[in-house]
N, C-alpha and C. Protein backbone atom coordinates (compact mmCIF):
# COMPACT_ATOMS: atom_id res chain seq x y z
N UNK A 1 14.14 1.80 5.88
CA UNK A 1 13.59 1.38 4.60
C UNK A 1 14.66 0.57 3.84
N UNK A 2 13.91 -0.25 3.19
CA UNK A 2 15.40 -0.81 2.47
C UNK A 2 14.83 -0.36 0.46
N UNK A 3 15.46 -1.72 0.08
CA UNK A 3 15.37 -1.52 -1.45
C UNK A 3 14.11 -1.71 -1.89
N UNK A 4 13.30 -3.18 -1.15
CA UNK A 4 12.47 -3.76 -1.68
C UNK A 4 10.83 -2.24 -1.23
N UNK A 5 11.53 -1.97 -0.21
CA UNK A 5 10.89 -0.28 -0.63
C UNK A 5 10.70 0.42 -1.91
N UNK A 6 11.62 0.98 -2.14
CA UNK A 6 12.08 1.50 -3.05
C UNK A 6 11.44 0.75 -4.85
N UNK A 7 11.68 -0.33 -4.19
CA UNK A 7 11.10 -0.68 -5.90
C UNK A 7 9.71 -0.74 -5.96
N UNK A 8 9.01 -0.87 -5.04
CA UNK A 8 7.70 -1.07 -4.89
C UNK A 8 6.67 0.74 -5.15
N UNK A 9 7.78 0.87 -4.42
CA UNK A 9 6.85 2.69 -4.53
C UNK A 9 7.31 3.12 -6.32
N UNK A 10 8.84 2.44 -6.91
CA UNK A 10 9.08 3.08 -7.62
C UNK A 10 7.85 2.79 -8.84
N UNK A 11 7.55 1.50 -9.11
CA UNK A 11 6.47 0.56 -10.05
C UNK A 11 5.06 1.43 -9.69
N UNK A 12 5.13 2.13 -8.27
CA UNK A 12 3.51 2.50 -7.95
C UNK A 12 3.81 3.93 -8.74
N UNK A 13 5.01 4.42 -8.93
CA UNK A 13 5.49 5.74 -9.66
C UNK A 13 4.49 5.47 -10.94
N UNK A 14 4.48 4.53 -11.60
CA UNK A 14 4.13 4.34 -13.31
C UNK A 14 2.69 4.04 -13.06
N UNK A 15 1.70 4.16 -11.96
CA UNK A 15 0.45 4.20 -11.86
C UNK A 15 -0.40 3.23 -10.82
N UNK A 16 -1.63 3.25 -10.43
CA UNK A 16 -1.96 2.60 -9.81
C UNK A 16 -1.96 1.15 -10.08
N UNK A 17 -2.00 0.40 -9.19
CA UNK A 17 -1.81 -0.93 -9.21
C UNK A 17 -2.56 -1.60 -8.17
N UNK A 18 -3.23 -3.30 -8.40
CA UNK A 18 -3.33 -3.67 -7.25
C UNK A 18 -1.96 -4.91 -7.33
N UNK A 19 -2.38 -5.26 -5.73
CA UNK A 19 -1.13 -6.15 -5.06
C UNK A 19 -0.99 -6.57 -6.07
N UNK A 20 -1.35 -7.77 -6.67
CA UNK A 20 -0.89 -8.81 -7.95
C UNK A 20 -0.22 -7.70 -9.22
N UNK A 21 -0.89 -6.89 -9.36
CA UNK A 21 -0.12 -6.23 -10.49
C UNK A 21 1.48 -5.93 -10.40
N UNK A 22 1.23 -5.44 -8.98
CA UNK A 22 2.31 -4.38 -8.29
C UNK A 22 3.52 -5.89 -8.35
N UNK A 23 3.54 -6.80 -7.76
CA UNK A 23 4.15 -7.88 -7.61
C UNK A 23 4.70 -7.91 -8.72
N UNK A 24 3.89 -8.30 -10.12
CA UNK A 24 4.48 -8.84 -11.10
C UNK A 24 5.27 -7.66 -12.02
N UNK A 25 5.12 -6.22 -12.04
CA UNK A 25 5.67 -5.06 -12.04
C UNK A 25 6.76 -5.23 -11.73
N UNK A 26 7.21 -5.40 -10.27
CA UNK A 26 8.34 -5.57 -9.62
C UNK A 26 9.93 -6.46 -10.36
N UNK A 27 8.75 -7.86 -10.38
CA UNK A 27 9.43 -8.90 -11.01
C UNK A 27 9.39 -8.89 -12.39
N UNK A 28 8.98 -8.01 -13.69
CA UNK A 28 9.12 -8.45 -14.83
C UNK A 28 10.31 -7.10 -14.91
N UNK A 29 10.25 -6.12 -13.41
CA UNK A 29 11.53 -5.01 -14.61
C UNK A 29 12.79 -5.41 -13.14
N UNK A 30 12.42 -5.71 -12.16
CA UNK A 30 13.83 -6.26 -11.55
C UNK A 30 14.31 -7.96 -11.31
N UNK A 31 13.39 -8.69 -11.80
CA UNK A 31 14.05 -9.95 -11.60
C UNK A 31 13.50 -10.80 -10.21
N UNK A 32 13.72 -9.62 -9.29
CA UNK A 32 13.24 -10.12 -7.71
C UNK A 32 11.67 -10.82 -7.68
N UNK A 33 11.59 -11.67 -7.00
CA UNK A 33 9.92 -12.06 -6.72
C UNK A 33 9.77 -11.71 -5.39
N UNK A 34 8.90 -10.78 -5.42
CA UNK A 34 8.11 -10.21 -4.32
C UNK A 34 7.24 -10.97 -3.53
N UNK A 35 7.60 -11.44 -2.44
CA UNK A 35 6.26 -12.19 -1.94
C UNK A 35 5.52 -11.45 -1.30
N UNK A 36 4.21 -12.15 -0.61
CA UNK A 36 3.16 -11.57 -0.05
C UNK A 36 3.56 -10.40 1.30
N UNK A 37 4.32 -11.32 1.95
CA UNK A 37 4.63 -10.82 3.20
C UNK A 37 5.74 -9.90 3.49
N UNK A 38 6.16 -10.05 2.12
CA UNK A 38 6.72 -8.53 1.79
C UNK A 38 6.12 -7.27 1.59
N UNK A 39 5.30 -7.78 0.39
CA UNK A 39 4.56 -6.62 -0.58
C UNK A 39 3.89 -5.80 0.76
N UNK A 40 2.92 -6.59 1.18
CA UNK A 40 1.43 -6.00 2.14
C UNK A 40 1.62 -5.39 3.39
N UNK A 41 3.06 -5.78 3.66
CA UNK A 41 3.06 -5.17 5.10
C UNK A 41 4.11 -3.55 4.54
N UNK A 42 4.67 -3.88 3.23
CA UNK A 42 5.27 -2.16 3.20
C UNK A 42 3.82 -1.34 2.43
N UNK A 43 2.99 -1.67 2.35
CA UNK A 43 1.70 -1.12 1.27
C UNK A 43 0.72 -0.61 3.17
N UNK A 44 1.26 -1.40 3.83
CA UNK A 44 0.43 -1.22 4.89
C UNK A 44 0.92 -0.08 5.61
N UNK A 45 2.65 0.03 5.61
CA UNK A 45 3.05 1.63 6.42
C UNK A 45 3.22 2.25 5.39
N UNK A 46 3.16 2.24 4.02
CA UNK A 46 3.07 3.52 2.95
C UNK A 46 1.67 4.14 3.50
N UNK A 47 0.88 3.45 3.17
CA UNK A 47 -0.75 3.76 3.88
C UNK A 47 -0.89 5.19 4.81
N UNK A 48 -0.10 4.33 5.94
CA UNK A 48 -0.17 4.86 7.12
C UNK A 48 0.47 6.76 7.08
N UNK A 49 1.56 6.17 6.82
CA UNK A 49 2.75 7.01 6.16
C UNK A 49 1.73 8.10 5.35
N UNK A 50 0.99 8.08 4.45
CA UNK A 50 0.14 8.65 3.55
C UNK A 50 1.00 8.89 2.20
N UNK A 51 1.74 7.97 1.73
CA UNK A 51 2.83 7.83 0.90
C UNK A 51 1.47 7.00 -0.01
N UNK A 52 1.08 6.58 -0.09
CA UNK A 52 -0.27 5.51 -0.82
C UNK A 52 -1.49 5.75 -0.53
N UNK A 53 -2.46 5.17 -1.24
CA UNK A 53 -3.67 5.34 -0.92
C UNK A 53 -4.54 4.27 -1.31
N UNK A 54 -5.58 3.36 -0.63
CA UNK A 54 -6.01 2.49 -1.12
C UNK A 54 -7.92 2.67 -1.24
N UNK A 55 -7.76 1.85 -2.74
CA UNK A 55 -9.40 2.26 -2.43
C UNK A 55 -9.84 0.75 -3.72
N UNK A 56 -11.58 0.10 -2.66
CA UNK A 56 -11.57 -0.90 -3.27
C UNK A 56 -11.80 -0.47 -4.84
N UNK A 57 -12.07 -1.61 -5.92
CA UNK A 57 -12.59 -1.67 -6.98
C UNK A 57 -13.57 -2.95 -7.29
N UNK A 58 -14.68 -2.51 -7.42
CA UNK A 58 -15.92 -3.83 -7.40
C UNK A 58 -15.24 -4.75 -8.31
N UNK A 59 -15.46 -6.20 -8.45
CA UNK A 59 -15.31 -7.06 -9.22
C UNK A 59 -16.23 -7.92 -9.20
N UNK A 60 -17.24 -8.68 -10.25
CA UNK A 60 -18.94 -8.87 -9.79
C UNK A 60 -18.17 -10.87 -9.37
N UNK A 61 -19.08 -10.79 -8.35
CA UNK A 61 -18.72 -12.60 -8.13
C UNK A 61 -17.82 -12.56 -7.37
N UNK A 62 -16.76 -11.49 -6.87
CA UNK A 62 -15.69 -11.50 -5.66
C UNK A 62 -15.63 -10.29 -5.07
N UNK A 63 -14.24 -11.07 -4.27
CA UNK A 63 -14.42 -9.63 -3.27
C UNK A 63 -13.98 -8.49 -3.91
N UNK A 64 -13.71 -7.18 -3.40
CA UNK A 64 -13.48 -5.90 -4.18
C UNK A 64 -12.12 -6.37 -3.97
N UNK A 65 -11.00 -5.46 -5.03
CA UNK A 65 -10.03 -5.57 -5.52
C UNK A 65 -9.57 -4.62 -5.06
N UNK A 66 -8.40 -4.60 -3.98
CA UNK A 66 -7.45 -3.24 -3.22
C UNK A 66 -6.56 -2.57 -4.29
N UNK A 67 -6.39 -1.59 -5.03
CA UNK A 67 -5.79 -0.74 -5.50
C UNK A 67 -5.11 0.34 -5.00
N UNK A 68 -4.02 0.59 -5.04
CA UNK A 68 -2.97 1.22 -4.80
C UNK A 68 -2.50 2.47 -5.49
N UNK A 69 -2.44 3.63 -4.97
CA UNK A 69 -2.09 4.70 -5.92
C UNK A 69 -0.92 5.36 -5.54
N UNK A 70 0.12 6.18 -5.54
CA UNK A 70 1.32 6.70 -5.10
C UNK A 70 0.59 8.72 -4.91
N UNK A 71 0.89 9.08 -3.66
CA UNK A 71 0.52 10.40 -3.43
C UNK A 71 1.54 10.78 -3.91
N UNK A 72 1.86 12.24 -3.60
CA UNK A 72 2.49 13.20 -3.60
C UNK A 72 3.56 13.23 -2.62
N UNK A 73 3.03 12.61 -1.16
CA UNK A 73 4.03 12.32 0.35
C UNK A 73 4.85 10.91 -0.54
N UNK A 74 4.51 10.13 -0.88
CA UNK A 74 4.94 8.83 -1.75
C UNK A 74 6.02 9.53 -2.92
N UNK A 75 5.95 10.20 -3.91
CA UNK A 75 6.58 10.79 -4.38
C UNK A 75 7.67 11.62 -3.58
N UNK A 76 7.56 12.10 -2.91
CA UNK A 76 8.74 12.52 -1.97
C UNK A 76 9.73 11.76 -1.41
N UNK A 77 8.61 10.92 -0.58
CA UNK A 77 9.45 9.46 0.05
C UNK A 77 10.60 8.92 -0.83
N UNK A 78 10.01 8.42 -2.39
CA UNK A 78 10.50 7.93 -3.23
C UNK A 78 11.76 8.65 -3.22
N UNK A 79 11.60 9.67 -3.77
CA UNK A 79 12.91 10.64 -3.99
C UNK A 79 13.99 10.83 -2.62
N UNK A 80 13.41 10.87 -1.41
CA UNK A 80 14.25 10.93 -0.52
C UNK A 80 15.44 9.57 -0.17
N UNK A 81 14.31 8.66 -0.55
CA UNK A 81 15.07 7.54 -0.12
C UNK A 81 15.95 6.71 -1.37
N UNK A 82 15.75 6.98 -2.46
CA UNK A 82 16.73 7.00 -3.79
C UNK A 82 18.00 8.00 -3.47
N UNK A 83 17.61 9.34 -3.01
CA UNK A 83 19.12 10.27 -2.85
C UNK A 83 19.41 9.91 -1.23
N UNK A 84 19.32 8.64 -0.55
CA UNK A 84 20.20 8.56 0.20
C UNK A 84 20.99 7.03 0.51
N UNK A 85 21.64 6.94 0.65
CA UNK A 85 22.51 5.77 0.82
C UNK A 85 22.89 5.38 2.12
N UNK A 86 22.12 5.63 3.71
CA UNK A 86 22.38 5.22 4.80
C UNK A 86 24.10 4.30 4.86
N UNK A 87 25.24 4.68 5.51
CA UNK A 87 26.43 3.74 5.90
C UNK A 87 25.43 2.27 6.00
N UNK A 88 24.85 2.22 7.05
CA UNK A 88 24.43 0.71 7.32
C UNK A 88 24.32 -0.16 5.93
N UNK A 89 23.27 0.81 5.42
CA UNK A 89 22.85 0.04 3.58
C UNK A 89 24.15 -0.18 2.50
N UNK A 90 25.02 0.86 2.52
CA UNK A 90 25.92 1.09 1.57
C UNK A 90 26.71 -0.08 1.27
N UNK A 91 27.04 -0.98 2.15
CA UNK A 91 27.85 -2.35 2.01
C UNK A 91 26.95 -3.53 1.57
N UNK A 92 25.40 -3.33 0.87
CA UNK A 92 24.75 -4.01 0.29
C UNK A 92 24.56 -3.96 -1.04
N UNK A 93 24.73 -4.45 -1.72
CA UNK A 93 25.01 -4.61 -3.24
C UNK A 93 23.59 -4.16 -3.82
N UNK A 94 22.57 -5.09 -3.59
CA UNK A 94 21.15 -4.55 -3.36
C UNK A 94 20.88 -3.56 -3.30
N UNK A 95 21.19 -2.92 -1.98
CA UNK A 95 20.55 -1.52 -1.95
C UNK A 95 21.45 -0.23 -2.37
N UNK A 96 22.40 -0.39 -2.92
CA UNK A 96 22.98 0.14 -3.97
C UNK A 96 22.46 0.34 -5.72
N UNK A 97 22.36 -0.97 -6.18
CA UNK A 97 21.43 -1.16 -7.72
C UNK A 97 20.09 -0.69 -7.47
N UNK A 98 19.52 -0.68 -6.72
CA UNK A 98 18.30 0.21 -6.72
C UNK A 98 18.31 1.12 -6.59
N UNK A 99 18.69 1.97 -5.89
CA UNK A 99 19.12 3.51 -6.02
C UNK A 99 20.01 3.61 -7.57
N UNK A 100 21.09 2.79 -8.06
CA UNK A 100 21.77 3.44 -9.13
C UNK A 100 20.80 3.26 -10.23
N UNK A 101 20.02 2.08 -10.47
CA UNK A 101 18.82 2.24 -11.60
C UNK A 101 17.82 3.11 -11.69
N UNK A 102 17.78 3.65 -10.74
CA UNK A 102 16.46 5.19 -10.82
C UNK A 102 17.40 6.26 -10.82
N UNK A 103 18.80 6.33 -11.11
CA UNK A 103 19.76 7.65 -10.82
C UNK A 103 18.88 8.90 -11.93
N UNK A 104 17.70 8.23 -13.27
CA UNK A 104 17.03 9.77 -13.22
C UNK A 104 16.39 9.88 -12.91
N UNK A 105 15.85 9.98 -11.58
CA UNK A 105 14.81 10.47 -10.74
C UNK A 105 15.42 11.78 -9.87
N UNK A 106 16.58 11.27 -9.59
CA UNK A 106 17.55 12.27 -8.82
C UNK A 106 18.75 13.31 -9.41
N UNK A 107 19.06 14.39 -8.47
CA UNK A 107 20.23 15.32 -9.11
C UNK A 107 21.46 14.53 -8.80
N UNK A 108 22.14 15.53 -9.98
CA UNK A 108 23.69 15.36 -9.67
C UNK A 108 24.51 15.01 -8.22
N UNK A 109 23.91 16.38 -7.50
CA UNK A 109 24.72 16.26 -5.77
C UNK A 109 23.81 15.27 -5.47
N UNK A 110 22.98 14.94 -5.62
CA UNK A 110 22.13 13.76 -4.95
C UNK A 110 23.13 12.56 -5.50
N UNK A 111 23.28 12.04 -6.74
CA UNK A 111 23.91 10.82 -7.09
C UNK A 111 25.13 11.19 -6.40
N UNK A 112 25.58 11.92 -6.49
CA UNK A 112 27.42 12.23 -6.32
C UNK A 112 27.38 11.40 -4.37
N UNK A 113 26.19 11.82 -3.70
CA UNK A 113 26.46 11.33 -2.47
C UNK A 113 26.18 9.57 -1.82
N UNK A 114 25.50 9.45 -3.15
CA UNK A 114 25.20 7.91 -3.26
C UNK A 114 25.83 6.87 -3.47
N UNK A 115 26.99 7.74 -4.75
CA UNK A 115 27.75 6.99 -5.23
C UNK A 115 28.88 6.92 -4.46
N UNK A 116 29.26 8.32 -3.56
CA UNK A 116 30.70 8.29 -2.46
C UNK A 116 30.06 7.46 -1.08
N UNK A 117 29.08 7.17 -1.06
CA UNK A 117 28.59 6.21 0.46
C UNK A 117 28.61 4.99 -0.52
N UNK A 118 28.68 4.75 -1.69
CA UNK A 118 28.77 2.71 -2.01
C UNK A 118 30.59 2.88 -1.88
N UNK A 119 31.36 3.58 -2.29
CA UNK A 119 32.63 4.10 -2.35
C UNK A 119 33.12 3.63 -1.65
N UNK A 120 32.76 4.45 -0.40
CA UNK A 120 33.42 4.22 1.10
C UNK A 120 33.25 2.70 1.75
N UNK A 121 31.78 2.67 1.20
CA UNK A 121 31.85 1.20 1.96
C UNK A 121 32.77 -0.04 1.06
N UNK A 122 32.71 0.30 0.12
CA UNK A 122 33.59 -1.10 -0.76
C UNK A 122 34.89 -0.73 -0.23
N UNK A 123 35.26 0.72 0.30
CA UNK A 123 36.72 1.00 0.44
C UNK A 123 36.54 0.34 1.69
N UNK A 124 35.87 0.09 2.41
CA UNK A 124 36.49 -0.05 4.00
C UNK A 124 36.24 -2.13 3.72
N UNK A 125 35.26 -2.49 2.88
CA UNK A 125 35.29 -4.16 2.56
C UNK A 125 36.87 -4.26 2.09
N UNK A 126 37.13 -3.53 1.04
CA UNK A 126 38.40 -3.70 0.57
C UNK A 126 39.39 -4.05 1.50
N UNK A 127 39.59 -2.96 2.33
CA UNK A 127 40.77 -2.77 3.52
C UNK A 127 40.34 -4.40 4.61
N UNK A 128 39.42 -4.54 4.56
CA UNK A 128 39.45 -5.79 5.53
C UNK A 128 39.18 -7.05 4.77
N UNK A 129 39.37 -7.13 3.78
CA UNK A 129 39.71 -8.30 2.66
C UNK A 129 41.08 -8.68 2.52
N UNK A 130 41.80 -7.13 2.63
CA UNK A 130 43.49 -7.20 2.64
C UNK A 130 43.78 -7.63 3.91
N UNK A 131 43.17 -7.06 4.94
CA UNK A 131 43.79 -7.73 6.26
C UNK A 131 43.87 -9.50 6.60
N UNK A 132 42.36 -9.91 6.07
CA UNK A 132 42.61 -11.23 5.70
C UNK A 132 43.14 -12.03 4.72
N UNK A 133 43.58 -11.25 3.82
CA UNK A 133 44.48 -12.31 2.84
C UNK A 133 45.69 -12.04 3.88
N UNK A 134 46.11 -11.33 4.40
CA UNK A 134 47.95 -10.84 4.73
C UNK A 134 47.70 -12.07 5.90
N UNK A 135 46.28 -12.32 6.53
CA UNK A 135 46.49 -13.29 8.06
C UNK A 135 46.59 -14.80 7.31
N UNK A 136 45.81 -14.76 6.12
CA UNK A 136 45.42 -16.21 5.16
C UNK A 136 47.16 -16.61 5.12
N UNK A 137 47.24 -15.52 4.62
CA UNK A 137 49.12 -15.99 3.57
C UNK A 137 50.01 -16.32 5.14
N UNK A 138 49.97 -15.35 5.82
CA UNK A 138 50.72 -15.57 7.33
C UNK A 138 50.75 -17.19 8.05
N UNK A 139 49.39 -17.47 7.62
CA UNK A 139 49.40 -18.41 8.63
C UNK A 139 49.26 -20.20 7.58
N UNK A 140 49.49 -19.68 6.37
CA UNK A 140 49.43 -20.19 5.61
C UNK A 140 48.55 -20.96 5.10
N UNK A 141 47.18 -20.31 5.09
CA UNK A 141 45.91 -20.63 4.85
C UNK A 141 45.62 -20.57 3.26
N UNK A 142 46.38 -21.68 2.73
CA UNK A 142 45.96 -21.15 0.77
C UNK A 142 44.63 -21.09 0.52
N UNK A 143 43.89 -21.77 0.81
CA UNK A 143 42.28 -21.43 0.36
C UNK A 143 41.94 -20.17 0.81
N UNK A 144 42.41 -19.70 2.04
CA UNK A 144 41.83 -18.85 2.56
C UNK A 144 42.02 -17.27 1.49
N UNK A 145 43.78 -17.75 1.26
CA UNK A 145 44.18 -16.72 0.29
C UNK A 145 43.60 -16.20 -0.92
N UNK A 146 43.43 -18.04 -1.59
CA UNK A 146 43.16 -17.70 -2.89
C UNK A 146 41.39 -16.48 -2.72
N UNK A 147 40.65 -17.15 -2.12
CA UNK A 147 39.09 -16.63 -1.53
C UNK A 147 39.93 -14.97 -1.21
N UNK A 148 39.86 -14.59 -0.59
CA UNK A 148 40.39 -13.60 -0.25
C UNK A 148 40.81 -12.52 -1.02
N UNK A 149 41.59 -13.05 -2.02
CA UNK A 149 42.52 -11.91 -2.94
C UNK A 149 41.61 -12.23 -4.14
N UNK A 150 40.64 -13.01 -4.86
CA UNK A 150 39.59 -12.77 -5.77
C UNK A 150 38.52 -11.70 -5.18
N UNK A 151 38.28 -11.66 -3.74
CA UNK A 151 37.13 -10.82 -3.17
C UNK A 151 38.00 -9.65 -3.36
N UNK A 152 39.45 -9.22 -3.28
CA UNK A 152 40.06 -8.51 -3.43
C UNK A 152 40.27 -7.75 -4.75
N UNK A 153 39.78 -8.62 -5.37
CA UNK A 153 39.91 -8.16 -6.88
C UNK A 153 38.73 -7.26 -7.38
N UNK A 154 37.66 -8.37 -7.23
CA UNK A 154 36.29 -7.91 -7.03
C UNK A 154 36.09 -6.70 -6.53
N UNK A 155 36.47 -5.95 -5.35
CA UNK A 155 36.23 -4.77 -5.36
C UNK A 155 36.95 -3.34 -5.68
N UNK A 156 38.11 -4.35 -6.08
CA UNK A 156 38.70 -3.20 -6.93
C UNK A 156 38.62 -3.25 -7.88
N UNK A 157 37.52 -4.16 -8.87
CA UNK A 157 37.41 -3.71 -10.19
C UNK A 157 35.73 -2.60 -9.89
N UNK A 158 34.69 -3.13 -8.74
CA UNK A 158 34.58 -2.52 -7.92
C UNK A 158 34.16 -0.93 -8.08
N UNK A 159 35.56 -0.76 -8.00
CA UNK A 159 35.57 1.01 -7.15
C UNK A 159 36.24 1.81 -8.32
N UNK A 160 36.84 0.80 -9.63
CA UNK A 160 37.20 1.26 -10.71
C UNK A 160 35.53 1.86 -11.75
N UNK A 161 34.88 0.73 -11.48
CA UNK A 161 33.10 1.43 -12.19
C UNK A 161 32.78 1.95 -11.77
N UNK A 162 32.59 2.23 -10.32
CA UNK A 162 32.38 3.50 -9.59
C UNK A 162 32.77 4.67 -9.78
N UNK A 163 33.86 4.98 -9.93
CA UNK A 163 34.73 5.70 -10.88
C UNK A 163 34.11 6.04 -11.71
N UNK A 164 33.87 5.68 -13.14
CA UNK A 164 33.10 6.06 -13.90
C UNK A 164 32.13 6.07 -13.57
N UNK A 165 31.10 5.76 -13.04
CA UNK A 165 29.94 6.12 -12.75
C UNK A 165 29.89 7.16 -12.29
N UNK A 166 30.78 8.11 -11.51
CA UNK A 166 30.66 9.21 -10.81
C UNK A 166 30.55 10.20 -12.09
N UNK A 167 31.69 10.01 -13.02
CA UNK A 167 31.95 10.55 -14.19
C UNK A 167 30.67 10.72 -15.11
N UNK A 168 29.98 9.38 -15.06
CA UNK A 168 28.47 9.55 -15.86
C UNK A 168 27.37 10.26 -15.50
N UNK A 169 27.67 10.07 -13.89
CA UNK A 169 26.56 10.41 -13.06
C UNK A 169 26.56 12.03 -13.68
N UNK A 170 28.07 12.86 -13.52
CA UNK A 170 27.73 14.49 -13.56
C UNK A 170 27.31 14.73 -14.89
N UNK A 171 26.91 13.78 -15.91
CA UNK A 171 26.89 14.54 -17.11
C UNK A 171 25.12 14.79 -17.20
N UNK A 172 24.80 15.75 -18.22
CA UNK A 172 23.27 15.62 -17.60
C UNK A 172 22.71 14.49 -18.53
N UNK A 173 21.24 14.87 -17.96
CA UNK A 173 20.71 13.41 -18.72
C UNK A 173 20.39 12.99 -20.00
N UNK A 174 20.49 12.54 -20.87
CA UNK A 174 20.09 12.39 -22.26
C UNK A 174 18.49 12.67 -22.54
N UNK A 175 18.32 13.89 -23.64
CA UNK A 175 16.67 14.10 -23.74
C UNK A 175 15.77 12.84 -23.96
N UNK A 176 15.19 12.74 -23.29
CA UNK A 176 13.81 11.59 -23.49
C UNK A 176 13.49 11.09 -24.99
N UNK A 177 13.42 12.11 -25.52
CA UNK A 177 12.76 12.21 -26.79
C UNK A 177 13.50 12.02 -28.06
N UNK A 178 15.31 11.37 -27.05
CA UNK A 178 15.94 11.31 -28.63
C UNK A 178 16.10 9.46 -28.25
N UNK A 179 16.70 9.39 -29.58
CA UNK A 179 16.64 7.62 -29.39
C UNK A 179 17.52 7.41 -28.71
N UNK A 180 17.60 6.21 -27.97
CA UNK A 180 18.05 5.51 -27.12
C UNK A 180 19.52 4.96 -27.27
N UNK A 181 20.72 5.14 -26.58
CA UNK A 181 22.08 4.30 -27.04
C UNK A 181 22.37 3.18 -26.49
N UNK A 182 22.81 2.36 -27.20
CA UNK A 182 23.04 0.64 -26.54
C UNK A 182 23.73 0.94 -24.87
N UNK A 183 23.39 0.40 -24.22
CA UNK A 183 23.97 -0.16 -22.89
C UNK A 183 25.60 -0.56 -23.22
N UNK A 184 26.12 0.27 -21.50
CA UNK A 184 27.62 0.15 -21.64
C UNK A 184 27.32 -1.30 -21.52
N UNK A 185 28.72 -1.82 -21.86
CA UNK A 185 28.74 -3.40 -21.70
C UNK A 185 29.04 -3.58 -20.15
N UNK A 186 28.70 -4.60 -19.90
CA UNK A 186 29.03 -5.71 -19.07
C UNK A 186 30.38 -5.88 -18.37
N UNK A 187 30.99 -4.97 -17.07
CA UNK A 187 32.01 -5.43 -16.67
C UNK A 187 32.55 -6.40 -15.97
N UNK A 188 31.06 -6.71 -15.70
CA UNK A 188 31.25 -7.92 -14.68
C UNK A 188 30.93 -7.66 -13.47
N UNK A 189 30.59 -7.33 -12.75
CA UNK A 189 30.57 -6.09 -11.43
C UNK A 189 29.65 -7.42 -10.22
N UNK A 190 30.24 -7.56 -9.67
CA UNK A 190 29.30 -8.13 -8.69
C UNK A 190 28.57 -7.44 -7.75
N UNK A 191 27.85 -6.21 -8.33
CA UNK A 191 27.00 -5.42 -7.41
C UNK A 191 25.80 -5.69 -7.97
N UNK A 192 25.38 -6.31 -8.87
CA UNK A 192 24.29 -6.76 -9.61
C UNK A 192 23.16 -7.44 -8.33
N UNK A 193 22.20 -7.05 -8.04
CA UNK A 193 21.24 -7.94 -6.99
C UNK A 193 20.56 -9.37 -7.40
């Protein structure tokens, strides 16, 4: 499964939808545009899966209108695949911000293991960013360097928000029902999708 999973079941979380809705759902709270041949073929193994459920809705003068609902197996799914961070996925920036934007859907030990699998993987990008600046500078590759030791930077500012995030992650969640506090600022983070 990847992200574009994940966001699709998450939008079917806030109610039924058909395709076009579900699409523009997607794209007015993540940015991403969903195309067709995305959307229909993961709506087709949620289906299957019994994670969804589809059933027409008459519309007079066309064809019936496929609507989409999220089960209970869908609700699970959702949750399973938000508290996990597969190694393969973890070195994707992508499928990192989607899991960290639903972090309240999930527990504490759930985030805590999400956030040490993006960890590890920026730690092991890190370590082979250094190996190529040390071959860049060796062989006296300045472009190669300069490229190199900014990607170098990058993830060690990186693994410094991570850091705090782990820190945010354990605290519990703020009640629903009280008002809302401005957004940390902006560090810059190139994990943004």
């Amino acid at each position: 499964m990847s992200y574009i999973e994940i966001l699709i079941l998450r939008r079917l979380r806030g109610g039924p939808a058909h395709g076009y809705e579900l699409r523009k759902r997607v794209e007015q709270t993540t940015g991403i545009v969903l195309h067709n041949n995305s959307l229909y073929p993961a709506l087709r193994r949620f289906e299957e899966a019994g994670a969804v459920t589809k059933t027409a809705e008459p519309q007079e003068g066309r064809p019936p209108r496929l609507v989409y609902k999220l089960t209970a197996v869908g609700h699970d799914l959702l949750h399973d695949m938000l508290a996990d961070l597969p190694p393969d996925q973890a070195a994707d920036p992508a499928e990192f911000m989607a899991r960290l934007g639903q972090f309240s859907l999930i527990s504490y030990p759930e985030r805590a293991v999400v956030l040490a699998a993006r960890t590890r993987a920026v730690r092991d990008q890190l370590a082979h960013f250094e190996t190529m600046r040390d071959l860049a500078e060796t062989n006296g590759e300045r472009w190669g360097a300069i490229a190199t030791r900014e990607l170098i930077r990058r993830h060690r500012q990186e693994l410094a928000w991570l850091a705090d995030l782990s820190e945010l992650a354990a605290a519990p969640e703020p009640n629903p029902a009280a008002p809302e506090v401005a957004a940390e600022p902006d560090r810059g983070s190139e994990a943004d999708p």
